[in-house]
Protein backbone atom coordinates (compact mmCIF):
# COMPACT_ATOMS: atom_id res chain seq x y z
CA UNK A 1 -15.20 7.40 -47.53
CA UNK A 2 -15.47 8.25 -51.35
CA UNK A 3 -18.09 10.10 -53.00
CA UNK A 4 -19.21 6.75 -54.49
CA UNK A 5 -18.96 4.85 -50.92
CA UNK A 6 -20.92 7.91 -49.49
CA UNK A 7 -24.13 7.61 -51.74
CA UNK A 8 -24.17 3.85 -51.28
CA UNK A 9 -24.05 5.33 -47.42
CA UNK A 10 -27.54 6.83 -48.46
CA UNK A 11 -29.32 3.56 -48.75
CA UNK A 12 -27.99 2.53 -45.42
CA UNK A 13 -30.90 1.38 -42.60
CA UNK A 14 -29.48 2.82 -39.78
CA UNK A 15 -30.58 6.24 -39.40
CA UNK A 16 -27.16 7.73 -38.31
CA UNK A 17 -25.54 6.26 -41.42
CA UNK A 18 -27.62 7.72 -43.71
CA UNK A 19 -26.79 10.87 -41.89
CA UNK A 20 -22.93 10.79 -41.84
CA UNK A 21 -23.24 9.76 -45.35
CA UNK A 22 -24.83 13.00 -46.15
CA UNK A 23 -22.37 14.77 -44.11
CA UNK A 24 -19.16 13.26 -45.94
CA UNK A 25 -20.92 14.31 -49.63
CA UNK A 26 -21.01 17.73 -47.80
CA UNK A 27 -17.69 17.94 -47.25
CA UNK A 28 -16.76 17.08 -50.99
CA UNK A 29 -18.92 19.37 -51.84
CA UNK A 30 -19.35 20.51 -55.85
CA UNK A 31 -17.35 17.12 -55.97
CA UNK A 32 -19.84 15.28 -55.33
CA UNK A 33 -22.86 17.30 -57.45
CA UNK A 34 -23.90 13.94 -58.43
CA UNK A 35 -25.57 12.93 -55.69
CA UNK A 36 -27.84 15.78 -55.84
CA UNK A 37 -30.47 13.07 -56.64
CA UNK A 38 -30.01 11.31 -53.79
CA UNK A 39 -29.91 13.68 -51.38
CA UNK A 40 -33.51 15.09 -53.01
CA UNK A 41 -34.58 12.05 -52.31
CA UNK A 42 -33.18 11.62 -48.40
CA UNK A 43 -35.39 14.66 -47.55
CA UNK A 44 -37.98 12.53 -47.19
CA UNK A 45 -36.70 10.15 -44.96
CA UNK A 46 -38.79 9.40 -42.02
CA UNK A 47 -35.45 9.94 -39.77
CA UNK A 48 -35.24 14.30 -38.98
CA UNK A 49 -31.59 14.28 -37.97
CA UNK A 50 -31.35 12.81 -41.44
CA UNK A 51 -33.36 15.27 -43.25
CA UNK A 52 -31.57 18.02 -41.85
CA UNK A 53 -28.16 16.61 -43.46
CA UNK A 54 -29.50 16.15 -46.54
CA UNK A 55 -30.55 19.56 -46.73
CA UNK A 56 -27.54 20.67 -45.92
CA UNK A 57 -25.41 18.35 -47.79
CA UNK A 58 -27.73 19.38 -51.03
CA UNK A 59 -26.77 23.03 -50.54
CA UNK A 60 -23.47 22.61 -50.55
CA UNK A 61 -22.96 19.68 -53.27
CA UNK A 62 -25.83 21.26 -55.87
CA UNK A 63 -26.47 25.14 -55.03
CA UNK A 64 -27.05 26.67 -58.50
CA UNK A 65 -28.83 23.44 -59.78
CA UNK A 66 -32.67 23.80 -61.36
CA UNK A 67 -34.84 22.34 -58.27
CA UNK A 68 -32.16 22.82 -55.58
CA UNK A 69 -33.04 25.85 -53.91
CA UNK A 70 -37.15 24.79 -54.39
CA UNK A 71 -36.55 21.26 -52.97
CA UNK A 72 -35.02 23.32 -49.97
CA UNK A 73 -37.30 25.43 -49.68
CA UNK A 74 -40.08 23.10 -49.41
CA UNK A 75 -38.31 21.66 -46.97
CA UNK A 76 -39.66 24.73 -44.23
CA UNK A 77 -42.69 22.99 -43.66
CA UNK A 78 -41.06 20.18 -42.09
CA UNK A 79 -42.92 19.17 -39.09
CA UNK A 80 -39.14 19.41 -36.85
CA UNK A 81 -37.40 23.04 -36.02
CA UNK A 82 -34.19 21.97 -36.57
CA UNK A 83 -34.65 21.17 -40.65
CA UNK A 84 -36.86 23.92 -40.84
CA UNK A 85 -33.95 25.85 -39.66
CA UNK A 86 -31.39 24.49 -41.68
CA UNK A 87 -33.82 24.76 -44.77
CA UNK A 88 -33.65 28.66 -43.75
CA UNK A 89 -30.04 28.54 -42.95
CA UNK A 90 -29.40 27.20 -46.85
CA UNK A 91 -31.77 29.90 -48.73
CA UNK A 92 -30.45 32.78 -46.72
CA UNK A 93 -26.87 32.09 -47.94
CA UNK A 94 -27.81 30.98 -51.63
CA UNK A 95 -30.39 34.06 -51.61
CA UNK A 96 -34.14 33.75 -52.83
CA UNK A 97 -33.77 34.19 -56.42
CA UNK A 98 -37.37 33.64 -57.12
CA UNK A 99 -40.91 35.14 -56.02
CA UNK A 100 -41.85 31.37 -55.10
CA UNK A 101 -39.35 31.27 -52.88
CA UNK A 102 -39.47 34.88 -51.37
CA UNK A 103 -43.01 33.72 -50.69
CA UNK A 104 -42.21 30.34 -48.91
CA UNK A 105 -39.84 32.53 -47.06
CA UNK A 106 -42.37 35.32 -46.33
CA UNK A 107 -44.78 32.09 -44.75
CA UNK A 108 -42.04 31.35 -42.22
CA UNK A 109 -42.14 34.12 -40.69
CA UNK A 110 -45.46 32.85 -39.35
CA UNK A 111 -43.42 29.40 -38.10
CA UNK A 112 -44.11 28.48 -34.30
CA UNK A 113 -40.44 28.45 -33.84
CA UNK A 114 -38.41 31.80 -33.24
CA UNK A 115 -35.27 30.55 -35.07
CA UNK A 116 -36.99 29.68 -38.31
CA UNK A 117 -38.92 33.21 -37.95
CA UNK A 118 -35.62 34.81 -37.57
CA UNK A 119 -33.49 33.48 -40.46
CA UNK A 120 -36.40 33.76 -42.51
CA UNK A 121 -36.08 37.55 -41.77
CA UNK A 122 -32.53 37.68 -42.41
CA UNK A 123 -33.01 35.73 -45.73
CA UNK A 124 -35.37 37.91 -47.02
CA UNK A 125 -33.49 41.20 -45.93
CA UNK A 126 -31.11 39.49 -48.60
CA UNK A 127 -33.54 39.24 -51.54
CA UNK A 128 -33.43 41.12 -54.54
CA UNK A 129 -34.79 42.17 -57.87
CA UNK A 130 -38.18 39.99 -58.05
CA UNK A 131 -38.14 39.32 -54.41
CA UNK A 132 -38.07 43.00 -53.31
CA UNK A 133 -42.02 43.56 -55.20
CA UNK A 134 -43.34 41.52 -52.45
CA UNK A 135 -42.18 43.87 -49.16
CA UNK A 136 -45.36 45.17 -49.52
CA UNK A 137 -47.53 41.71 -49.22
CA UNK A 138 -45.85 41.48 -46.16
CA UNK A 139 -47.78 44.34 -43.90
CA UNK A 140 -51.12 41.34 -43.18
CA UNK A 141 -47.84 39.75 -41.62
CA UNK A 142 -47.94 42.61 -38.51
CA UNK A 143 -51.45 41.39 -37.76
CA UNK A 144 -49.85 38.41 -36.80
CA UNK A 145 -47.75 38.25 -33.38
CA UNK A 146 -45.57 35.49 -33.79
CA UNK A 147 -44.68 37.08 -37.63
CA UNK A 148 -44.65 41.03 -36.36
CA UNK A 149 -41.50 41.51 -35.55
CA UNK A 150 -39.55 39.72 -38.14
CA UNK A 151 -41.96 41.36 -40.71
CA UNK A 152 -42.00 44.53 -39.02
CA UNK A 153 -38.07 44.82 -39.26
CA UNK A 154 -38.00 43.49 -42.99
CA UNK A 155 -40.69 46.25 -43.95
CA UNK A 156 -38.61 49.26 -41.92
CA UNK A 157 -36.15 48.50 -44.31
CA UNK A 158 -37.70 49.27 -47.27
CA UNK A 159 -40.58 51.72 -46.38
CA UNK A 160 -42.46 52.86 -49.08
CA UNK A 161 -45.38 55.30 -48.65
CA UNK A 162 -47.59 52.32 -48.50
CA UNK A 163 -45.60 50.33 -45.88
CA UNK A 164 -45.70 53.38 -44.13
CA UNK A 165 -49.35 53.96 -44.26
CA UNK A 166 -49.47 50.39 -43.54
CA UNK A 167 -47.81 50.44 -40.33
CA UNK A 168 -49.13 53.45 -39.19
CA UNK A 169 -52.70 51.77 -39.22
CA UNK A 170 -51.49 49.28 -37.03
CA UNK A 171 -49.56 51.08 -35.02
CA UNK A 172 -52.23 50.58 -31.72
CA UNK A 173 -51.89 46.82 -32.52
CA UNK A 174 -47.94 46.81 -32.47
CA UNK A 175 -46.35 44.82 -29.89
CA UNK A 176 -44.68 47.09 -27.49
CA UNK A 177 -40.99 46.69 -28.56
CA UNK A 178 -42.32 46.34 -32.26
CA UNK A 179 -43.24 49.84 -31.92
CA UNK A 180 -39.91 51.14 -30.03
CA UNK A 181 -38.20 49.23 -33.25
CA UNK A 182 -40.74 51.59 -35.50
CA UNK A 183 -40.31 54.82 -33.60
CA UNK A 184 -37.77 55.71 -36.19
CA UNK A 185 -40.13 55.88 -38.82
CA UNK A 186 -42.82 57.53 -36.68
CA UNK A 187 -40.29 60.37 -36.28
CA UNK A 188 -39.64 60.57 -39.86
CA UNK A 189 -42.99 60.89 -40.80
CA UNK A 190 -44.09 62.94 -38.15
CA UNK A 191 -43.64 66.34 -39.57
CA UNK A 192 -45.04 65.91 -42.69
CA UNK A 193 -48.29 63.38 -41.49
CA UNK A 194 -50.80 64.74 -39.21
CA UNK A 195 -51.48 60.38 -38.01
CA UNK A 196 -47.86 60.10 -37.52
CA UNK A 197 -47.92 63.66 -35.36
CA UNK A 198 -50.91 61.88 -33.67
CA UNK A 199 -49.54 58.76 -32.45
CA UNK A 200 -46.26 60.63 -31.54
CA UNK A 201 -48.01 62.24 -28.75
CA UNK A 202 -50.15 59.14 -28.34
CA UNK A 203 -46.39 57.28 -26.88
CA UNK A 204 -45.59 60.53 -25.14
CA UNK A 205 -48.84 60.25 -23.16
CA UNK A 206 -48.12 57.07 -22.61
CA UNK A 207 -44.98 57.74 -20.75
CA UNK A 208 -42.92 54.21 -21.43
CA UNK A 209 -39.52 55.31 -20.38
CA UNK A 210 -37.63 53.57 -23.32
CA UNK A 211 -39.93 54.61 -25.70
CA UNK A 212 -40.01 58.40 -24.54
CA UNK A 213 -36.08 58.63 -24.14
CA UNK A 214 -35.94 57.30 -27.71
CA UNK A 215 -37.92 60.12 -28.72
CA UNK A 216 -36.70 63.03 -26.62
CA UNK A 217 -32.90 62.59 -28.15
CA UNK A 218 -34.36 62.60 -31.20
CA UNK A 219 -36.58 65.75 -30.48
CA UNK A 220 -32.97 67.39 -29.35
CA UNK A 221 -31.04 66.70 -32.04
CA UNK A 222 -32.77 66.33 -35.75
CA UNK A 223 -35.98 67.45 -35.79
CA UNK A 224 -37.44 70.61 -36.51
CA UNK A 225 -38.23 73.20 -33.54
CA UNK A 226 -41.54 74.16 -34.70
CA UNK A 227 -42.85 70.30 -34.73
CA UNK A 228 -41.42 69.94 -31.74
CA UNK A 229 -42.99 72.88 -29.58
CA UNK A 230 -46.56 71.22 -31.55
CA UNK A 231 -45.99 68.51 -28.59
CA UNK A 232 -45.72 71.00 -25.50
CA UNK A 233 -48.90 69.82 -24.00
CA UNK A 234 -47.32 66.48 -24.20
CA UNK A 235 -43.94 66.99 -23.27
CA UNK A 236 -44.12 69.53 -20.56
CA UNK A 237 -45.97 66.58 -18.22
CA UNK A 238 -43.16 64.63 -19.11
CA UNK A 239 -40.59 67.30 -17.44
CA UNK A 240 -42.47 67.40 -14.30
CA UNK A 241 -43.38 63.70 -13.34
CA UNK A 242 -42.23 60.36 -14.10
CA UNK A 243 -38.77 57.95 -14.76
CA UNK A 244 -35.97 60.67 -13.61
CA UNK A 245 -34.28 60.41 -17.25
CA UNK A 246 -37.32 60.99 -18.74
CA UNK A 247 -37.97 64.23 -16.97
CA UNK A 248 -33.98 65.59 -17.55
CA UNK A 249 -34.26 64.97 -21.43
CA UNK A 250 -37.81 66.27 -21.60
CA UNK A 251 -36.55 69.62 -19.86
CA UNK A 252 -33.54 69.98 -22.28
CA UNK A 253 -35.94 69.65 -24.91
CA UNK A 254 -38.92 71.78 -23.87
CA UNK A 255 -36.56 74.45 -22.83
CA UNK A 256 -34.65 74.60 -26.27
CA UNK A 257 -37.89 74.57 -28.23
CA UNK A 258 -40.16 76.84 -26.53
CA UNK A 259 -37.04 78.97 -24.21
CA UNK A 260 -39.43 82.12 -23.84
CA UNK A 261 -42.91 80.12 -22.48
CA UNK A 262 -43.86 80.63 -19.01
CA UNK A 263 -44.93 76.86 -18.64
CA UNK A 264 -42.04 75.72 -19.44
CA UNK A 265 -40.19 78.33 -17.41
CA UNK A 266 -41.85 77.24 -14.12
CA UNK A 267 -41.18 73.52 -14.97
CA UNK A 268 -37.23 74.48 -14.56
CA UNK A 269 -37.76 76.26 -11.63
CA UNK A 270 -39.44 73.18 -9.88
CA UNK A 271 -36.97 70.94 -11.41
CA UNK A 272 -34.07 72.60 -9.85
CA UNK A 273 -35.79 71.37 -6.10
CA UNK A 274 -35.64 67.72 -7.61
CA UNK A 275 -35.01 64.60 -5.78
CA UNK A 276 -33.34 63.16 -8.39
CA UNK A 277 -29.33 64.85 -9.12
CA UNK A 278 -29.28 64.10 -12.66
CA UNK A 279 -33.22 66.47 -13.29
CA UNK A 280 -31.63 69.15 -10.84
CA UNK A 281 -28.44 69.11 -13.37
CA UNK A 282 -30.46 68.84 -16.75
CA UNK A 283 -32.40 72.09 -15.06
CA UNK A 284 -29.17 74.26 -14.53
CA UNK A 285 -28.02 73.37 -17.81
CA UNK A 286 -31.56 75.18 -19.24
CA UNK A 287 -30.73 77.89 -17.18
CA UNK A 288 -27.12 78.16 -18.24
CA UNK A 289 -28.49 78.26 -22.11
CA UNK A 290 -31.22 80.19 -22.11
CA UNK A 291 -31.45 81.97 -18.89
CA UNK A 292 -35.16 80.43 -18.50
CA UNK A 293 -36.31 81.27 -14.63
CA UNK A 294 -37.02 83.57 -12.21
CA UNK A 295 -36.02 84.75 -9.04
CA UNK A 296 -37.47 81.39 -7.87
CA UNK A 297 -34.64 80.07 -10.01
CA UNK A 298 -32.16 82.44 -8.52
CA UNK A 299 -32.64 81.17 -5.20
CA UNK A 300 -32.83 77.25 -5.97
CA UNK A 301 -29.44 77.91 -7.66
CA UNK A 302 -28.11 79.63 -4.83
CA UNK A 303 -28.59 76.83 -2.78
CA UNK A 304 -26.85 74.39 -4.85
CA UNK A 305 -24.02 76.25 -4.59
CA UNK A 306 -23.98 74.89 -1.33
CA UNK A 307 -25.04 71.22 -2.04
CA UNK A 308 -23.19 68.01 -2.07
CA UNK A 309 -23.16 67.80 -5.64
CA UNK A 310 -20.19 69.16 -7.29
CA UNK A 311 -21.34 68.68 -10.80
CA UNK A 312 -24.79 70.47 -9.71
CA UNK A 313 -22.43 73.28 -7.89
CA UNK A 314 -20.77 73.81 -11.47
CA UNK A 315 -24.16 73.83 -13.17
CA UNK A 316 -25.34 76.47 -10.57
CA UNK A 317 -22.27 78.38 -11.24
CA UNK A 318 -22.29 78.97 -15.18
CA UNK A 319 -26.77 79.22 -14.71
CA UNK A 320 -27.03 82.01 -12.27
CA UNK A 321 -23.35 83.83 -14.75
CA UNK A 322 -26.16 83.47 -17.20
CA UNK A 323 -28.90 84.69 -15.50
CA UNK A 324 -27.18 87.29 -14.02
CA UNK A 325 -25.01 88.29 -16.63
CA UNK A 326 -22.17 89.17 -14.63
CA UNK A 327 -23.97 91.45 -12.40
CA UNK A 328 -22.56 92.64 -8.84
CA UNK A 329 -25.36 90.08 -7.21
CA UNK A 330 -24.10 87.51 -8.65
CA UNK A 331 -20.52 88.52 -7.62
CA UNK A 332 -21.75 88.75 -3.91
CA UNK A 333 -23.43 85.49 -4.09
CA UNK A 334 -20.14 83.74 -5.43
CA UNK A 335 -17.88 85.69 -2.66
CA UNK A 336 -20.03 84.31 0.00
CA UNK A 337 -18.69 80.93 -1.00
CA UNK A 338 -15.27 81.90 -1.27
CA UNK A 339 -15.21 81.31 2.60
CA UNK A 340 -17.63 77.91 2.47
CA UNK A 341 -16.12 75.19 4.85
CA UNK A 342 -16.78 72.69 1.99
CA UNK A 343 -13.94 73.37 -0.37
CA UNK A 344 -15.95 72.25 -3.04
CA UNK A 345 -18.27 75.38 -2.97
CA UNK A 346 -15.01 77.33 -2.47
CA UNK A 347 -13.63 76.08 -5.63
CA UNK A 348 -16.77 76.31 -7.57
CA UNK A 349 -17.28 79.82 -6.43
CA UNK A 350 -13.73 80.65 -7.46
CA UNK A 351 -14.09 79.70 -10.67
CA UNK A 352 -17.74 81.23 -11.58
CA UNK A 353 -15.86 84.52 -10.35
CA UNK A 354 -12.81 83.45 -12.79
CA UNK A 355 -15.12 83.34 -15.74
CA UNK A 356 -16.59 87.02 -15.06
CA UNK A 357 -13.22 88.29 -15.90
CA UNK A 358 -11.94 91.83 -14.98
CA UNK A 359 -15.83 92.83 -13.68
CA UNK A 360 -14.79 90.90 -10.71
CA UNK A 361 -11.85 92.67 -9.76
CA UNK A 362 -13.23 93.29 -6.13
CA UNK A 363 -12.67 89.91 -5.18
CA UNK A 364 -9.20 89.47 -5.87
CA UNK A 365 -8.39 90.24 -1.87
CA UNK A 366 -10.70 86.61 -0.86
CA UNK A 367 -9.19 85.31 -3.64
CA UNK A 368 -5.56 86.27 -2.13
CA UNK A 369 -6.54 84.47 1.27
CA UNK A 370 -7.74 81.39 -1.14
CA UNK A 371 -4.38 80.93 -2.21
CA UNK A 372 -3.97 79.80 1.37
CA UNK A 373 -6.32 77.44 1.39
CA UNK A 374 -5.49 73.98 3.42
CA UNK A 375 -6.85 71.99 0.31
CA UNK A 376 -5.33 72.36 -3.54
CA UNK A 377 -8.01 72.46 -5.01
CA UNK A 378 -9.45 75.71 -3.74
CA UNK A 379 -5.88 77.00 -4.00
CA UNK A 380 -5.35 76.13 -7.96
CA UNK A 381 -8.85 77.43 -8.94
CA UNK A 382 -8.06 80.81 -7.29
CA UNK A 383 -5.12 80.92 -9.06
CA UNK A 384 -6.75 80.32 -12.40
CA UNK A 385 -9.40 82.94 -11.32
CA UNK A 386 -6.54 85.31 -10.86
CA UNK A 387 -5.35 85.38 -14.05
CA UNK A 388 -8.87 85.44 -15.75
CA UNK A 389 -9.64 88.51 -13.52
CA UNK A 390 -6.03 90.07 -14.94
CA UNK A 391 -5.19 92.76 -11.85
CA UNK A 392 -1.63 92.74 -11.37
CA UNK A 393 -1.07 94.37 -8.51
CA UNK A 394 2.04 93.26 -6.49
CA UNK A 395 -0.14 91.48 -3.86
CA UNK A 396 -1.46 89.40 -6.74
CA UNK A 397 1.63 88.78 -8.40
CA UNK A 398 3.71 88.08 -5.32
CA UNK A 399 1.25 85.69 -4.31
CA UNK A 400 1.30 83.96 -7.67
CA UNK A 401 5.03 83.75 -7.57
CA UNK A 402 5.03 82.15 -4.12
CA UNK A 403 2.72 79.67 -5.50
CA UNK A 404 5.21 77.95 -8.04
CA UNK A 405 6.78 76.27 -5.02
CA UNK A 406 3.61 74.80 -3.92
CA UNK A 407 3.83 70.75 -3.46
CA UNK A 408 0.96 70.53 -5.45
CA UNK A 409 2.00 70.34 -9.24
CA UNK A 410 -1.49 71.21 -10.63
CA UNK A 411 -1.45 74.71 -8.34
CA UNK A 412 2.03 75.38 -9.24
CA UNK A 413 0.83 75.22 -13.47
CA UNK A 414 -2.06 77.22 -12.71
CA UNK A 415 0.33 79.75 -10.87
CA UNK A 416 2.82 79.68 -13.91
CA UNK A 417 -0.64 79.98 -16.53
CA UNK A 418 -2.02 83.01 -14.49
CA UNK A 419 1.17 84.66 -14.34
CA UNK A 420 1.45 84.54 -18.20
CA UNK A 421 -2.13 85.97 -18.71
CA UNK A 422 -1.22 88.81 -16.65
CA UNK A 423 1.86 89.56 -18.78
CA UNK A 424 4.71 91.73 -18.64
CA UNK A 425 2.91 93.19 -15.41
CA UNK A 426 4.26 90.38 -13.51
CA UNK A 427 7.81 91.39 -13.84
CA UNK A 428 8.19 91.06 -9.96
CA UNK A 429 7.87 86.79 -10.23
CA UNK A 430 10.97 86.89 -12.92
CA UNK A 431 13.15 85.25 -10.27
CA UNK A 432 10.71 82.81 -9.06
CA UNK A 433 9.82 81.96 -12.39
CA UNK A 434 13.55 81.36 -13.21
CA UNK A 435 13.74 78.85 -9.92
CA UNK A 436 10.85 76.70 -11.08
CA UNK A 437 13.02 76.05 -14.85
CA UNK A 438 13.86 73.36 -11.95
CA UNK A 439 10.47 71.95 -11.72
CA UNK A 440 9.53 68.04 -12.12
CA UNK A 441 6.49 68.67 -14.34
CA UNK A 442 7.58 69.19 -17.79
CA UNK A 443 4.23 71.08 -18.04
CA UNK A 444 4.84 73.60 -15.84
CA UNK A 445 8.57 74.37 -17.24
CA UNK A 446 7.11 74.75 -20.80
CA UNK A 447 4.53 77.56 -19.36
CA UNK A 448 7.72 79.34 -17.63
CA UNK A 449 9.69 78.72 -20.56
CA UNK A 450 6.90 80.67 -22.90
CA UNK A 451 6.98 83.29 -20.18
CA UNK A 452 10.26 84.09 -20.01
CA UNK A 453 10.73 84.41 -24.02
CA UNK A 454 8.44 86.52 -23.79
CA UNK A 455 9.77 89.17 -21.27
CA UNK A 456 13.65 88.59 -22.76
């Protein structure tokens, strides 16, 4: 069909005619810019499905013309969705270039229908120069539920000190996930506005998990320590009660912010006894950074040590190193395990001893009989330990050197690494050294290798 066929096609009386003739001038687009006329006219038609093609057709055939992007955008107070939507579709990609129609835009965000509401959004997210001076006409919008959230989002991208105000006034009005979509900007303004500070701990008391969570990483990562301890008598309830996420973040924060208040202090220690793994693990990593806790603290660590939980066992490990800074308790707390029957607690035990180094030289003989041990993982872990410990006597080295033949490669390369942090000392595992240049594991020849250059 021509161009010339097509706007005949226009005056067509079948409805779906007049339609595909729109369609084909679409196609031809800035071929066919003279049927701009027509097409104004076919928005009126008294067929929709036509309507909508003529507003699209127009938009492609006629986008820069004088009228075109007005005739469009009267077009989104159609009484059907689907040419109020296209009318949308059409100024978001040509781009409001006027405050007329920024404004038509800005009124359907009010539409019934969530499409129209939506592109208007993104349409007016794409406005500029003239456009931009009416953001702030847009805050009655939030007053409106079916036009809050579109307007909401266009306004948190261009806050000004009056949108900001603006929102903040309404904040109590917000619809919930309007407000988790504004949290950003409460956080912003929060140190520096008392209302912002305000309603911060207003959505803390609150306690909507989403909304608190959002918070709490912010609270742990950006935002200044002293604002943050402002909110204790808010978020120390959080720590204690509530959605188990909620509690783990709030004691990370809490603990980071205020490390040397007793409240805070006694939350950990409860939290360590929690139901839930992932508070109990969130509390041992307080400990482990700040050495927040007590001797009630001691002793709920303690017992994780001989939990289930092997992430909570490492937690417990590295917390009560902290707390105890190395001290001969904790070393007899950590032997104790060495001979746990889960060999879990064995391994965890062997490695908290590892990490004390050389003050932990008196439990190199259990670590000896670990090397032993039915399962590899308590035997590579007491090897590792071994070498982080650093005695190299010939019981030590010999059993070292007798564990490069082990069937399990990881032991053998922790055998070969401990060796090599004990140094020339370990001349007595030359030969067995020299055997395992045979080995499968490329990693545990290159630690040899380095071993061996070393001592020749």
């Amino acid at each position: 069909m021509s161009v010339e066929q097509a706007i005949q096609a226009l005056k067509d009386p079948e409805p779906s005619t007049r339609a595909q003739a729109a369609e084909e001038l679409r196609r031809a687009g800035a071929e066919a810019k003279r049927a701009a006329g027509a097409l104004k006219k076919l928005l009126k038609d008294p067929d929709a499905g036509v309507r909508k093609a003529a507003t699209k057709a127009l938009w492609f055939v006629s986008p820069s013309a004088a009228g075109t992007a007005n005739a469009i955008a009267a077009m989104l107070s159609d009484p059907d969705a689907r040419v109020r939507v296209q009318s949308a579709v059409a100024l978001m990609e040509m781009g409001p270039k006027t405050a007329d129609i920024a404004s038509a835009l800005r009124e359907a965000l009010r539409d019934a229908d969530p499409h129209v509401r939506e592109i208007a959004a993104r349409a007016l997210q794409r406005s500029k120069g003239e456009a931009r001076t009416i953001f702030a006409s847009l805050l009655p919008a939030l007053d409106d539920p079916l036009s809050q959230r579109e307007a909401a989002r266009l306004l948190l991208g261009a806050v000004t000190p009056e949108v900001a105000s603006g929102i903040l006034a309404r904040w109590a009005s917000l619809l919930p996930e309007v407000r988790l979509e504004a949290l950003p900007l409460l956080l912003a303004e929060g140190p520096k506005r008392t209302d912002a500070r305000d309603l911060l701990a207003q959505e803390l008391r609150r306690g909507d998990p989403p909304t608190c969570i959002r918070i709490l990483e912010r609270f742990s990562t950006t935002l200044a320590r002293e604002f943050v301890a402002g909110l204790l008598p808010e978020l120390i309830p959080l720590a204690s009660s509530g959605d188990a996420r909620v509690r783990a973040k709030a004691l990370l924060v809490v603990s980071r912010s205020a490390p040397g208040n007793d409240e805070v202090a006694a939350a950990v220690t409860l939290a360590l006894g929690d139901p839930e793994a992932e508070v109990r693990r969130a509390a041992a990593r307080v400990v482990a950074e700040t050495g927040a806790g007590g001797e009630g603290s001691v002793r709920a660590l303690e017992q994780a040590l001989d939990g289930p939980d092997e992430a909570m066992r490492n937690e417990a490990v590295n917390a009560l190193l902290r707390m105890g800074r190395g001290g001969e308790r904790c070393i007899d707390v950590l032997l104790l395990r060495l001979d746990a029957p889960d060999p879990g607690a064995r391994e965890a035990a062997a490695a908290g001893l590892g990490k004390m180094g050389p003050s932990a030289a008196r439990a190199v003989p259990v670590l000896l009989r670990l090397l032993a041990a039915q399962e590899p993982g308590p035997r590579r872990t007491a090897a590792a330990a071994l070498g982080q410990i650093g005695v190299a006597t010939p019981e030590v080295v010999r059993g070292l050197a007798g564990l490069l033949s082990d069937a399990d490669v990881a032991s053998r390369l922790a055998a070969a690494r401990a060796l090599d942090a004990i140094g020339p000392a370990a001349v007595e595992a030359t030969q067995a050294l020299a055997a395992t240049l045979v080995d499968d594991d490329e990693y545990v020849v290159k630690a040899i290798v380095r071993q061996l250059e070393r001592r020749y």
